[in-house]
Protein backbone atom coordinates (compact mmCIF):
# COMPACT_ATOMS: atom_id res chain seq x y z
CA UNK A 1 -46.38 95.75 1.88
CA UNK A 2 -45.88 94.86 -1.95
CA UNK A 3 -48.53 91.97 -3.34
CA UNK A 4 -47.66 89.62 -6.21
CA UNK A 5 -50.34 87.47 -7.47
CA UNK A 6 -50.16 83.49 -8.07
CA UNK A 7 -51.94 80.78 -9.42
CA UNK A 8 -50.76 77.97 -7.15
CA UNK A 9 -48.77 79.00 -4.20
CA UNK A 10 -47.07 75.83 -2.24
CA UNK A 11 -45.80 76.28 1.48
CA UNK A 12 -42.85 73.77 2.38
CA UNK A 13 -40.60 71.76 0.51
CA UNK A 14 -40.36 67.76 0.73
CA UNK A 15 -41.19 65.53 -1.41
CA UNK A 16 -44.76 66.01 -1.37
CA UNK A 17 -44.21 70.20 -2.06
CA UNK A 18 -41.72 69.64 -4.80
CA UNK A 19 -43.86 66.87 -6.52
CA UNK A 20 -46.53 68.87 -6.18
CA UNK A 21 -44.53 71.72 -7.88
CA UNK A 22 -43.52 69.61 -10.54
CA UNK A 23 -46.91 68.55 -11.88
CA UNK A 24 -48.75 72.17 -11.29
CA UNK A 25 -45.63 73.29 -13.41
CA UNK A 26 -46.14 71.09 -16.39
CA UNK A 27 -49.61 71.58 -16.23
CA UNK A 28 -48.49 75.32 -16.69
CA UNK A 29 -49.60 77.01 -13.82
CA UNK A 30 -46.46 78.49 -13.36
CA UNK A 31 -46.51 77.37 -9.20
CA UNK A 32 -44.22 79.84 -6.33
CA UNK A 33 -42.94 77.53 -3.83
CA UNK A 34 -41.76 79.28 -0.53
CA UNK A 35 -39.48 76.20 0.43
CA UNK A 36 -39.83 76.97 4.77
CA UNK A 37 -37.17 77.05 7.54
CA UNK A 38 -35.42 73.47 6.23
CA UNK A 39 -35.63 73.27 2.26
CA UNK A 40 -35.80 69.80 1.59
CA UNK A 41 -37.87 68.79 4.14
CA UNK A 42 -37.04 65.74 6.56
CA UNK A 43 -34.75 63.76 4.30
CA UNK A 44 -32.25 66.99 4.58
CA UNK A 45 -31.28 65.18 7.71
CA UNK A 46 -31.28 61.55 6.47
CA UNK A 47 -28.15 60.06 5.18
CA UNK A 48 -29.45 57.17 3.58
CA UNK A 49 -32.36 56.39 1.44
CA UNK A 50 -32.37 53.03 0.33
CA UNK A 51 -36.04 52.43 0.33
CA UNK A 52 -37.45 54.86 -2.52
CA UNK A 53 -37.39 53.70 -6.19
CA UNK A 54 -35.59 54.57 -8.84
CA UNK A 55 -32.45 54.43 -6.39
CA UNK A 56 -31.05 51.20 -6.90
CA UNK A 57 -27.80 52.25 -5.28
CA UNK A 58 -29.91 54.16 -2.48
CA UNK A 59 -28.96 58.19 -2.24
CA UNK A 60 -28.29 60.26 0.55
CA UNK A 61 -31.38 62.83 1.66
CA UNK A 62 -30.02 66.14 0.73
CA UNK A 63 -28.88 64.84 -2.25
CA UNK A 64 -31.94 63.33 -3.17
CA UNK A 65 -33.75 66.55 -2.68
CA UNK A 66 -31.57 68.48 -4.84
CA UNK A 67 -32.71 66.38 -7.45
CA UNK A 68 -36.65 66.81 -6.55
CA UNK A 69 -35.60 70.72 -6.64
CA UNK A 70 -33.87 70.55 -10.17
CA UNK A 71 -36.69 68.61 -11.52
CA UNK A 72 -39.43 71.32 -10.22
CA UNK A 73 -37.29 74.05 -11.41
CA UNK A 74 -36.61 72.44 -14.74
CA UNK A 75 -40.55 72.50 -15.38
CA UNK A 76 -40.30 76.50 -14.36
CA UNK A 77 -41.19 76.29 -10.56
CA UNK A 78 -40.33 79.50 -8.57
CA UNK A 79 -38.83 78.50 -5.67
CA UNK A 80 -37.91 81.06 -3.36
CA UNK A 81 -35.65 80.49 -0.01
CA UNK A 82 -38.17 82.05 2.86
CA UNK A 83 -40.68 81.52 5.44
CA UNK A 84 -45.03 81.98 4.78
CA UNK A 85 -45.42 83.95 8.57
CA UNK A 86 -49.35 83.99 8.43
CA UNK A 87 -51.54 83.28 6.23
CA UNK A 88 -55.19 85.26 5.26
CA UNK A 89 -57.82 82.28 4.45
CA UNK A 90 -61.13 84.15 5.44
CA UNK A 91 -62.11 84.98 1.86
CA UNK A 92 -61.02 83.99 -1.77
CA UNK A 93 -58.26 84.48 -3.81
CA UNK A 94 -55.94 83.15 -0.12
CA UNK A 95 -53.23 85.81 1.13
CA UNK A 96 -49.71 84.32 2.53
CA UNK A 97 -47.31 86.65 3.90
CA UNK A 98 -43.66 86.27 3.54
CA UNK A 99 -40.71 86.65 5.96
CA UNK A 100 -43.27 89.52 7.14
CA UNK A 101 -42.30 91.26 3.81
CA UNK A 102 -44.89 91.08 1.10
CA UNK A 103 -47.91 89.34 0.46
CA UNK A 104 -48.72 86.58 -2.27
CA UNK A 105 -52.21 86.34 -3.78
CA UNK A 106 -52.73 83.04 -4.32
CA UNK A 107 -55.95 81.13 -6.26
CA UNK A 108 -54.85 78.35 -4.83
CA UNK A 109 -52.46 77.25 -2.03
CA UNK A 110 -50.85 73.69 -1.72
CA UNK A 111 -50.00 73.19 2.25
CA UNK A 112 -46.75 71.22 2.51
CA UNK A 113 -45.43 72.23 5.42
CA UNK A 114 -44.73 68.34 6.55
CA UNK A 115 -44.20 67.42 10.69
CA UNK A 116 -41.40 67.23 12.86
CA UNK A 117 -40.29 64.65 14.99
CA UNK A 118 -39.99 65.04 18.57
CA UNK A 119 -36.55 64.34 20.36
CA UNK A 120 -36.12 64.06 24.28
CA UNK A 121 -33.39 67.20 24.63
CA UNK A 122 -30.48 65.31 24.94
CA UNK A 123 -27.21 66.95 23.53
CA UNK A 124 -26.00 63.62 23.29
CA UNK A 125 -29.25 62.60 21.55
CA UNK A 126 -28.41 65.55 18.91
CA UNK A 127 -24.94 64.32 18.53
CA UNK A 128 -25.37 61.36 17.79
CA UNK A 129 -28.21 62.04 15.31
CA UNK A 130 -27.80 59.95 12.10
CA UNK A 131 -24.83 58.38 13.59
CA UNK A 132 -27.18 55.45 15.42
CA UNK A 133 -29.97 57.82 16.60
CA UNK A 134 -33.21 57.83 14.79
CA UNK A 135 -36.93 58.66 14.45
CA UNK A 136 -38.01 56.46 11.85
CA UNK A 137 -37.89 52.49 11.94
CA UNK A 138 -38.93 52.00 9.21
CA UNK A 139 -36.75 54.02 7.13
CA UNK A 140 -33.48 53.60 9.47
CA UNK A 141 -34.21 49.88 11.20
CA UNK A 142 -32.53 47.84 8.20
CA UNK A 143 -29.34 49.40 8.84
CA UNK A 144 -29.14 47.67 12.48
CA UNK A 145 -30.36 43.90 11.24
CA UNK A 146 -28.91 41.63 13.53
CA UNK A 147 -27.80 44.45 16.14
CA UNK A 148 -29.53 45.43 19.46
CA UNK A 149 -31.22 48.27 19.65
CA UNK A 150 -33.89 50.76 22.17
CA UNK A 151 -36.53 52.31 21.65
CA UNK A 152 -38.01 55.20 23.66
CA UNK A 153 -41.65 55.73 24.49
CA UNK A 154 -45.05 54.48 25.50
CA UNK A 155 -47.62 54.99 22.79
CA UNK A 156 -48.69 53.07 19.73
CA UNK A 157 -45.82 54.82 17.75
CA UNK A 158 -43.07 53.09 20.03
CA UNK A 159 -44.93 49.65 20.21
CA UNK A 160 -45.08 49.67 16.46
CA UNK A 161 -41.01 50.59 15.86
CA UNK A 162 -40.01 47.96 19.03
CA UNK A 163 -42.32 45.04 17.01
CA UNK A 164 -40.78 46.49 13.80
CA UNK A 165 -37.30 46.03 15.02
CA UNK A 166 -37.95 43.18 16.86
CA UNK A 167 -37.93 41.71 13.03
CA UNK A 168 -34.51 42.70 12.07
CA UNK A 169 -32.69 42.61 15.65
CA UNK A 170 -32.10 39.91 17.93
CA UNK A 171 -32.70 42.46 20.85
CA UNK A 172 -34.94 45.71 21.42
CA UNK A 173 -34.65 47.49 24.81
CA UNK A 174 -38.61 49.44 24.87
CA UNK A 175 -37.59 52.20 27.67
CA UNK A 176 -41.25 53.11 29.25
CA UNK A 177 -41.51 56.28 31.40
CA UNK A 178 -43.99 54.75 33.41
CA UNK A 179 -45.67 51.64 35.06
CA UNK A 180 -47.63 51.31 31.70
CA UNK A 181 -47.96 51.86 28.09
CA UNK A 182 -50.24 54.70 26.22
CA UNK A 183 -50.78 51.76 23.46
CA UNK A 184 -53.55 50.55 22.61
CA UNK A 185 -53.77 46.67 23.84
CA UNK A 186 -53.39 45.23 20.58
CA UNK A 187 -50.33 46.71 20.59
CA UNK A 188 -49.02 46.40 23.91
CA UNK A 189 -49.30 42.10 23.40
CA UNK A 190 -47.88 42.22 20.31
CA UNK A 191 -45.04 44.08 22.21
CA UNK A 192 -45.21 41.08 24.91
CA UNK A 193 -45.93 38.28 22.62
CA UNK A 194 -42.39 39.45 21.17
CA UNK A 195 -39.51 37.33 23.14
CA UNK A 196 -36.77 39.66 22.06
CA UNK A 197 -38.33 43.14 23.55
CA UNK A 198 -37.58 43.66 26.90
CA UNK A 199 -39.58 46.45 28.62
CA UNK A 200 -37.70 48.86 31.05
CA UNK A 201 -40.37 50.31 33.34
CA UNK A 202 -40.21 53.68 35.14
CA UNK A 203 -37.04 54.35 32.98
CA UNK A 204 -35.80 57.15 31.29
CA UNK A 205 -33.01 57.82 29.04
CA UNK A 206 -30.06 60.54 30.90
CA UNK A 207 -27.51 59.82 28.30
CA UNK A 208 -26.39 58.16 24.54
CA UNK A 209 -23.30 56.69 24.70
CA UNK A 210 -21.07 56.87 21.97
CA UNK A 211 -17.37 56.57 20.47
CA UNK A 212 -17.62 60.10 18.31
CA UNK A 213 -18.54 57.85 15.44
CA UNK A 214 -21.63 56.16 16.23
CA UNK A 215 -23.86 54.76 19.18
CA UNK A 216 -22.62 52.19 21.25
CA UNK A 217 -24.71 52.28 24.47
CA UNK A 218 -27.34 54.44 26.62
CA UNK A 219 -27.28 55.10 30.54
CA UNK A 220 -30.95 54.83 31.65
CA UNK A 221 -32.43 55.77 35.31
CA UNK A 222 -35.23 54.06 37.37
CA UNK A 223 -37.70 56.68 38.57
CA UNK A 224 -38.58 54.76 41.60
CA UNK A 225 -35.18 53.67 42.57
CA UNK A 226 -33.34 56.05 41.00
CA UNK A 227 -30.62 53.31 40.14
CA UNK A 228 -28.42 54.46 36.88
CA UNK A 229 -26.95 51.66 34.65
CA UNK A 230 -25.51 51.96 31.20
CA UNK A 231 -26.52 49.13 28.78
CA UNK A 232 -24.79 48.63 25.25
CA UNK A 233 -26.95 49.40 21.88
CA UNK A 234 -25.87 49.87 18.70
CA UNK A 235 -29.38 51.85 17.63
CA UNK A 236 -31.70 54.28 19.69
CA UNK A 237 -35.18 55.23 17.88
CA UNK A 238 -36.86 57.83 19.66
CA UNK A 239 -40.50 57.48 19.12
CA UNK A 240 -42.90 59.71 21.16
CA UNK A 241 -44.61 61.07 18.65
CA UNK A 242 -44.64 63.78 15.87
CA UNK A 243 -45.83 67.47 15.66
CA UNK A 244 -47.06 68.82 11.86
CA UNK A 245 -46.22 72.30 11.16
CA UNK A 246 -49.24 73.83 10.72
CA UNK A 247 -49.27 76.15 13.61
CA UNK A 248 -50.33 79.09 11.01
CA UNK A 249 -53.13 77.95 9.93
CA UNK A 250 -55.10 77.08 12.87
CA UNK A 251 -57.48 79.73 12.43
CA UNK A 252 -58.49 78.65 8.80
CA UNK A 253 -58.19 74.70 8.68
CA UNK A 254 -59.20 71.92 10.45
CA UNK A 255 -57.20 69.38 11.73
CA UNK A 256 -57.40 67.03 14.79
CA UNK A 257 -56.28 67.33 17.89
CA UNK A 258 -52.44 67.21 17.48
CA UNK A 259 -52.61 69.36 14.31
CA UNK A 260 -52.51 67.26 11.23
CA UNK A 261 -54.78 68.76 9.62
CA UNK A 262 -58.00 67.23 7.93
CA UNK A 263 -58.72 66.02 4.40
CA UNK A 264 -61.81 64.92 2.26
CA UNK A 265 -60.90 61.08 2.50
CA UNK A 266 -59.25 60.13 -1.16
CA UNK A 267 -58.09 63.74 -1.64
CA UNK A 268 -55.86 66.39 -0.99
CA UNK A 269 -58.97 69.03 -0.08
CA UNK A 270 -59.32 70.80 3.37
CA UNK A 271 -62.49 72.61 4.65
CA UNK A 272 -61.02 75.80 2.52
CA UNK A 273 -62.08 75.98 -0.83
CA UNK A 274 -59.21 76.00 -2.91
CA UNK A 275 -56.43 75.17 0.00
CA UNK A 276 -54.82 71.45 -0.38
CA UNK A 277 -52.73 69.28 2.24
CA UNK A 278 -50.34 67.11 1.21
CA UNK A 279 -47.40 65.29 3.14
CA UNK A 280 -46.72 64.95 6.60
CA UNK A 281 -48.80 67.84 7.84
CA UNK A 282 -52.03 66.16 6.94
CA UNK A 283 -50.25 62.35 7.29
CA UNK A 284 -49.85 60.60 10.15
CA UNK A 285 -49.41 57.06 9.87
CA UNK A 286 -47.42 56.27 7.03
CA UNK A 287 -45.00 59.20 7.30
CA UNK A 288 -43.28 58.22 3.90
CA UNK A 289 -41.79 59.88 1.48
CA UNK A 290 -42.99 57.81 -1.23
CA UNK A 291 -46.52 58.62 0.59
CA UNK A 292 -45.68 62.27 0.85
CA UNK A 293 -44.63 62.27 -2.96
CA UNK A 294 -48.36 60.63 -3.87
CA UNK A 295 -49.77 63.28 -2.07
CA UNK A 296 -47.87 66.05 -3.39
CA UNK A 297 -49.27 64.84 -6.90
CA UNK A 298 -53.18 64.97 -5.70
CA UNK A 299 -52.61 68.34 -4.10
CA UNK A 300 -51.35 69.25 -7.87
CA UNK A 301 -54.20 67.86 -9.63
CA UNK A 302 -56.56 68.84 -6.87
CA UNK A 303 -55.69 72.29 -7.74
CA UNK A 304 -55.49 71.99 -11.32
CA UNK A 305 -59.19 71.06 -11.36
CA UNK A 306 -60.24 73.43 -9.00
CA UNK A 307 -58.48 76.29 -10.91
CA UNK A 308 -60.06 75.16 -14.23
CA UNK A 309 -63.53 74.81 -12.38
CA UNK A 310 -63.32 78.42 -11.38
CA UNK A 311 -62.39 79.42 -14.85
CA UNK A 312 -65.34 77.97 -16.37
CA UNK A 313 -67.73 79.19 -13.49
CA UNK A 314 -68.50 75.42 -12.19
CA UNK A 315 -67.14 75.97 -8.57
């Protein structure tokens, strides 16, 4: 297997691995990205971004990480179209392999590798992504002011999006799989203190109704009755949770029970000398990616020290 060596080697793409890239580039450390299965990150499948600055107009996702990529690049940024398949952290400088081809030798690694959402299965649910399906309130619940909307799940995640929404809209269905909420309390009476959520117990989702163009209703069941009824909706955020990427690195860093891994508070450092998370693999409660972006920047200057410690002996 051929080795290459690198100063900075960043795994993922986003926001916070192409920020990242673009300040370990100026600072001239000549960074490889290896950009993962979706370049681009999250916001690849987001039409609209209206709430990041410096887009006054708002921009579309893809678009708006072509222009993170062009900026990283412009600085000199390798970025290479590819997958890191494991990862060597046991001693120093870090090994990453790539698509199982060769190896990069990196003195420091930037982990980018940002989380996924988790979707129920529907084919419906996939159709209609984007088109009045979401997993993000917060970024997608301004579109659907003064529409009704659902939201599916039990945990603190779906009791923050329903009280979210229940801002904008004039009605949020909360579809509950059970005969209670995960939530914490505080969050389960803000979710009752709010007149315009209605909870649907014991109910799951079987179906997203739609015109071809966009959402227009859902058909949920009753687990105890197993009564079906279709109600109309012009929004359905799915919200049971999140699951970082970092499945390759579970022998090497720490992270918490779910996987995001774990960072010196105020910094971008893991337990790995020399390895930095960033994003949405090592974020998970903002899930921004304005947040992301900040992040990407530390995990930049983290390394930038580091590297320059090593060089003069201090680490």
């Amino acid at each position: 297997m051929t080795q290459e060596n690198a100063k900075v080697l960043i795994i993922g793409s986003g926001p916070s691995g192409y920020t990242a890239a673009i300040y370990a580039a100026r600072a001239g450390l000549k960074p490889i990205m290896i950009t993962g299965g979706e370049p681009g990150g999250q916001l690849t499948t987001t039409n609209d971004v209206e709430n990041y600055p410096g887009y006054p107009d708002g921009i579309n996702g893809p678009q708006m990480m072509v222009d993170f990529q062009k900026q990283a690049e412009r600085f000199g940024t390798d970025i290479r179209y590819g997958m890191v398949t494991s990862v060597d952290f046991s001693g120093y400088p870090h090994k990453a392999v790539v698509d199982d081809k060769y190896e990069i030798i990196a003195e420091s690694v930037i982990v980018s590798t940002g989380a996924s959402a988790k979707y129920l299965g529907l084919p419906s649910e996939e159709k209609y992504y984007n088109k009045g399906v979401s997993a993000c309130a917060v970024c997608d619940g301004f579109f659907y002011r003064g529409k009704t909307v659902a939201v599916v799940g039990g945990g603190d995640t779906a009791a923050e999006e329903a009280t979210y929404l229940a801002n904008l809209c004039p009605k949020v269905y909360l579809l509950v799989r059970k005969d209670e909420m995960r939530a914490s309390q505080i969050m389960q009476n803000r979710v009752e203190k709010a007149e315009n959520i209605e909870i649907l117990w014991n109910t799951e989702t079987e179906e997203i109704l739609g015109d071809e163009e966009s959402v227009t209703g859902m058909r949920v069941k009753n687990n105890l009755t197993g009564e079906t009824k279709d109600i109309d909706i012009d929004g359905f955020f799915v919200a049971i949770g999140h699951k970082p990427n970092t499945d390759i690195f579970k022998d090497f860093l720490e992270m918490d029970e779910t996987g995001y891994l774990k960072v010196i508070p105020g910094t971008s450092k893991t337990n790995i000398e020399g390895v930095f998370a960033t994003g949405d693999a090592a974020d998970k409660v903002y899930r921004q990616a304005i947040t992301a972006a900040g992040t990407g920047c530390m995990g930049a200057l983290d390394a930038e020290k580091f590297l320059l410690a090593k060089e003069m002996n201090v680490v």
